[in-house]
C-alpha atoms as a PDB file:
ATOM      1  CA  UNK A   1      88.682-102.064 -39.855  1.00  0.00           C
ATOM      2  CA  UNK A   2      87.733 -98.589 -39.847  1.00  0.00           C
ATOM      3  CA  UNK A   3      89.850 -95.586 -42.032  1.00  0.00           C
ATOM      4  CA  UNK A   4      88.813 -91.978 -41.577  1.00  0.00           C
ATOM      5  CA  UNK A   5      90.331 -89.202 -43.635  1.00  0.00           C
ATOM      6  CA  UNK A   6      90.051 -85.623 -43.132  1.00  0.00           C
ATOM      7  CA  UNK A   7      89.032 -85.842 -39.656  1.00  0.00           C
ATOM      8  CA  UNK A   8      90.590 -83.697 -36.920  1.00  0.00           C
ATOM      9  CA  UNK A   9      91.833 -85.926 -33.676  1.00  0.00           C
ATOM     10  CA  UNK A  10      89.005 -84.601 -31.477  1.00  0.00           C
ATOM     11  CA  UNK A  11      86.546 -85.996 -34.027  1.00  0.00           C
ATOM     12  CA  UNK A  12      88.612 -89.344 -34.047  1.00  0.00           C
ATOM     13  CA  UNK A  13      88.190 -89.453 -30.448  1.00  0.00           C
ATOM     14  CA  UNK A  14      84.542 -88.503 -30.527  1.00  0.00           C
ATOM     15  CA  UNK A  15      83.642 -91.580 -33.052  1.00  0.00           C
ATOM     16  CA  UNK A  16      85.807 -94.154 -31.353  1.00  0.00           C
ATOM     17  CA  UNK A  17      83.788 -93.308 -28.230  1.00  0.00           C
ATOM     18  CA  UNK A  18      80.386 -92.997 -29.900  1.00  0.00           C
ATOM     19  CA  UNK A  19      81.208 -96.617 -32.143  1.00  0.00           C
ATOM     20  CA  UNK A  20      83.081 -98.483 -29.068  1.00  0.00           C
ATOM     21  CA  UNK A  21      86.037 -99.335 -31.336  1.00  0.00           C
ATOM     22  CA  UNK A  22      89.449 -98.376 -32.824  1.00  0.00           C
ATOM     23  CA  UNK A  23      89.048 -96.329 -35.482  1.00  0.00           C
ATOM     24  CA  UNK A  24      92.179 -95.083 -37.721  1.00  0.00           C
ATOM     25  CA  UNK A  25      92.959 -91.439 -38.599  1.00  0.00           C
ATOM     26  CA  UNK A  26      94.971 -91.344 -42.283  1.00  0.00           C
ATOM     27  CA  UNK A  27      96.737 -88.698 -43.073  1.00  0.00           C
ATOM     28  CA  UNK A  28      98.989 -87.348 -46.103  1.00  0.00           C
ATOM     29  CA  UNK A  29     101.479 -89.919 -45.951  1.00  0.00           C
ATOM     30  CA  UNK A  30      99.001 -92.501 -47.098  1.00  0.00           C
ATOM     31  CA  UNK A  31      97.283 -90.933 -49.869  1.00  0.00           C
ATOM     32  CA  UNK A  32      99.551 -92.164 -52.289  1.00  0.00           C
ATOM     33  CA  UNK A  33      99.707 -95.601 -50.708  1.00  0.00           C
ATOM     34  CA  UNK A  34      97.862 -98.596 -52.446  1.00  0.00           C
ATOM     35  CA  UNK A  35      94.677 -99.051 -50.098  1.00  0.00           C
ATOM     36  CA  UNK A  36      95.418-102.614 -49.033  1.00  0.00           C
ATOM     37  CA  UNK A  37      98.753-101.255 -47.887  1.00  0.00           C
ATOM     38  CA  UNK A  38      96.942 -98.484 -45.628  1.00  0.00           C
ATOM     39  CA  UNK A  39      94.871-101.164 -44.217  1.00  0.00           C
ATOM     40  CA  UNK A  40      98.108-103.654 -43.198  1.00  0.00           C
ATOM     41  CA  UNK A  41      99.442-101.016 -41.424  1.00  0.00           C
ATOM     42  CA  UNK A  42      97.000 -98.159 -40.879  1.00  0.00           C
ATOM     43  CA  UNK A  43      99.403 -96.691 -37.508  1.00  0.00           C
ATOM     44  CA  UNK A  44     102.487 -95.890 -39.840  1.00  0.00           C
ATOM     45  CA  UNK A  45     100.193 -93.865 -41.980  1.00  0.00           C
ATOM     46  CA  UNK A  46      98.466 -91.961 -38.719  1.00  0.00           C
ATOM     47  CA  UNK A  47      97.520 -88.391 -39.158  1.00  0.00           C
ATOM     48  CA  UNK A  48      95.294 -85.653 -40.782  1.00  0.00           C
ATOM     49  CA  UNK A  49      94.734 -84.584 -44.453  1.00  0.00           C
ATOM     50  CA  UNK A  50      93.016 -82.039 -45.844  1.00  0.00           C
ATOM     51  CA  UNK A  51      91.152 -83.766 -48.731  1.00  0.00           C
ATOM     52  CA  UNK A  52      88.133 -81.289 -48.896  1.00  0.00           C
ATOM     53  CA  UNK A  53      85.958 -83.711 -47.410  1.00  0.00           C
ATOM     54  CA  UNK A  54      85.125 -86.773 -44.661  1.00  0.00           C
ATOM     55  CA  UNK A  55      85.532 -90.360 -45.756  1.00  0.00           C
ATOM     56  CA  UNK A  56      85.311 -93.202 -44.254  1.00  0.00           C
ATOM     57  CA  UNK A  57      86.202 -96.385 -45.478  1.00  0.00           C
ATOM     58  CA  UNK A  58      85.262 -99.352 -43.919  1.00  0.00           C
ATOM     59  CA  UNK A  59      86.864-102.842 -44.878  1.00  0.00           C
ATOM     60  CA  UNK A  60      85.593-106.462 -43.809  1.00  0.00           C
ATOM     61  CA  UNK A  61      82.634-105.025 -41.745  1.00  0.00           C
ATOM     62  CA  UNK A  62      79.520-107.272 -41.487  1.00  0.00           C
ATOM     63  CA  UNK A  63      76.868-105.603 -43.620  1.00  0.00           C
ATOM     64  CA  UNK A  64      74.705-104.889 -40.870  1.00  0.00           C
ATOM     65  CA  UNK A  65      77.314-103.430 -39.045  1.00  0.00           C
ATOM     66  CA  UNK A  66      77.966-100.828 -41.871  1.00  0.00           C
ATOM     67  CA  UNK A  67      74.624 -99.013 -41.521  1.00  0.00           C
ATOM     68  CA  UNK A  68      75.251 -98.662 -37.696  1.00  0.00           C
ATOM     69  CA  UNK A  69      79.074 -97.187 -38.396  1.00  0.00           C
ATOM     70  CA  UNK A  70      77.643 -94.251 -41.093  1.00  0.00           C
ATOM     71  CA  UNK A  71      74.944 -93.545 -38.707  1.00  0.00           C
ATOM     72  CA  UNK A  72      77.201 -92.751 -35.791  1.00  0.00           C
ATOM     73  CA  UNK A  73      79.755 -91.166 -37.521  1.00  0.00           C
ATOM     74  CA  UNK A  74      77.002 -88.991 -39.320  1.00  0.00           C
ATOM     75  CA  UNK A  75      75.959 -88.341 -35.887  1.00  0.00           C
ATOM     76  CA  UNK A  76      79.254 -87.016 -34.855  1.00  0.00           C
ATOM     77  CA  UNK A  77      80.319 -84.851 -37.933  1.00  0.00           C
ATOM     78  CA  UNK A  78      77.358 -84.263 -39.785  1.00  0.00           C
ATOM     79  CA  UNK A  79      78.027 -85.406 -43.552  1.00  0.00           C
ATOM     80  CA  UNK A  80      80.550 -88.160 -44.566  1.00  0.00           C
ATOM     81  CA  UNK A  81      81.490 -89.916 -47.134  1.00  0.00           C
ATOM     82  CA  UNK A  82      81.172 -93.405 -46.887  1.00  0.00           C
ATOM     83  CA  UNK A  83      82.676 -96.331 -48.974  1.00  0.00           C
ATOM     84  CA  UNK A  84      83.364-100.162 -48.315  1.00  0.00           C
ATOM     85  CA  UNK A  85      86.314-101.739 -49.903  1.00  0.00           C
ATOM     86  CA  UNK A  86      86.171-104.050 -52.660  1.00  0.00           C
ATOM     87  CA  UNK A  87      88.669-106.011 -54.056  1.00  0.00           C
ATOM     88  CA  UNK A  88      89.065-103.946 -56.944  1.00  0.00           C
ATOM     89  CA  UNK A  89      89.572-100.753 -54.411  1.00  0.00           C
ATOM     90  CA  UNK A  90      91.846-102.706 -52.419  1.00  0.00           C
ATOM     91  CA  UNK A  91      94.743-102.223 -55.271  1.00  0.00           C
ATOM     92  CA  UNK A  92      93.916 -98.126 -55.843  1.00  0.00           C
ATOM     93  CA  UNK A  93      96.090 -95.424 -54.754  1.00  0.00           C
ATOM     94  CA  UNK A  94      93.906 -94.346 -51.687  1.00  0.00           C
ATOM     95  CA  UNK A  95      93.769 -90.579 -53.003  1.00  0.00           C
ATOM     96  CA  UNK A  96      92.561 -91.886 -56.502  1.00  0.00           C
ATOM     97  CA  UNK A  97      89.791 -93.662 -54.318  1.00  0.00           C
ATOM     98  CA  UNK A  98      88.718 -90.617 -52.792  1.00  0.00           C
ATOM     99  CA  UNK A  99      88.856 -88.858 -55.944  1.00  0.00           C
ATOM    100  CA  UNK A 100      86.151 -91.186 -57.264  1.00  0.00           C
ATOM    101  CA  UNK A 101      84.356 -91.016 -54.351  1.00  0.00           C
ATOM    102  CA  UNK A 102      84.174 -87.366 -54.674  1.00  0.00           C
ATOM    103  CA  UNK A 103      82.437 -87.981 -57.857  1.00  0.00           C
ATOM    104  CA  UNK A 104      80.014 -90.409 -57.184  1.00  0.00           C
ATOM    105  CA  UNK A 105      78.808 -88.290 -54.311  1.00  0.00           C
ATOM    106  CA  UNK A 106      78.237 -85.521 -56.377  1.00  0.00           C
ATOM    107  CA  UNK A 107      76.723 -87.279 -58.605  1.00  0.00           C
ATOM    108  CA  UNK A 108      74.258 -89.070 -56.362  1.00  0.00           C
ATOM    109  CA  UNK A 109      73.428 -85.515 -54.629  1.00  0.00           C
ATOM    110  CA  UNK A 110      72.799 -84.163 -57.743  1.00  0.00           C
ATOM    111  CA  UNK A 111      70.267 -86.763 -58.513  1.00  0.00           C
ATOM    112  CA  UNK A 112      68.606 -85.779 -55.001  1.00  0.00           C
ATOM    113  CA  UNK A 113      68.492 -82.268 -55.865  1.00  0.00           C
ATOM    114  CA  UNK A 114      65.713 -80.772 -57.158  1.00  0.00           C
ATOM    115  CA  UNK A 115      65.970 -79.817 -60.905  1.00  0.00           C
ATOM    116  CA  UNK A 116      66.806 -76.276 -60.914  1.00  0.00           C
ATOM    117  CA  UNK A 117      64.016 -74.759 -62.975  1.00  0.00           C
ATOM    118  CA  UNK A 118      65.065 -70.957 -63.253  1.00  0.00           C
END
């Protein structure tokens, strides 16, 4: 199963075409869901939320599936954050997820960066 959050609809659209499968938007009403909870029943939790970024989380994709799914969805929005679920993510609030998402991407682009030397 696919999640997206903070994706408009036309993007939604756009990757569902691109990937040949049902993706799921989330919106506000889920961010303060348990993930596994999201994932049972990721229709009742439809919609958009601002979240000041792109994520998408995939759960119980094959692992050489996973590469393909960033790739096209990189190739429809630009940059994304991508996670896979893990049983220990399964039982976090799905904002407190992205939250440490958030973090380790900022820490992994700052480790990409160039030292700043000025």
């Amino acid at each position: 199963m696919i999640l997206l959050i903070g994706f408009r609809d036309d993007e939604v659209e756009r990757i569902e075409e691109v990937l040949g499968e049902e993706v799921f938007s989330v919106g506000e009403g889920g961010l303060n869901r348990e993930v596994s909870e999201v994932l049972s029943s990721p229709r009742d939790y439809h919609g958009y939320a601002d979240v000041g970024g792109k994520f998408l989380i995939m759960h119980e994709i094959p692992g050489e599936r996973v590469g393909e799914i960033v790739k096209g969805v990189k190739g429809v929005v630009g940059e994304v954050i991508p996670a896979t679920t893990t049983p220990t993510s399964l039982r976090w609030r799905l904002s407190d997820l992205l939250e440490e998402l958030k973090k380790e991407d900022e820490y992994f682009r700052s480790l990409r960066s160039p030292p700043n030397t000025s």
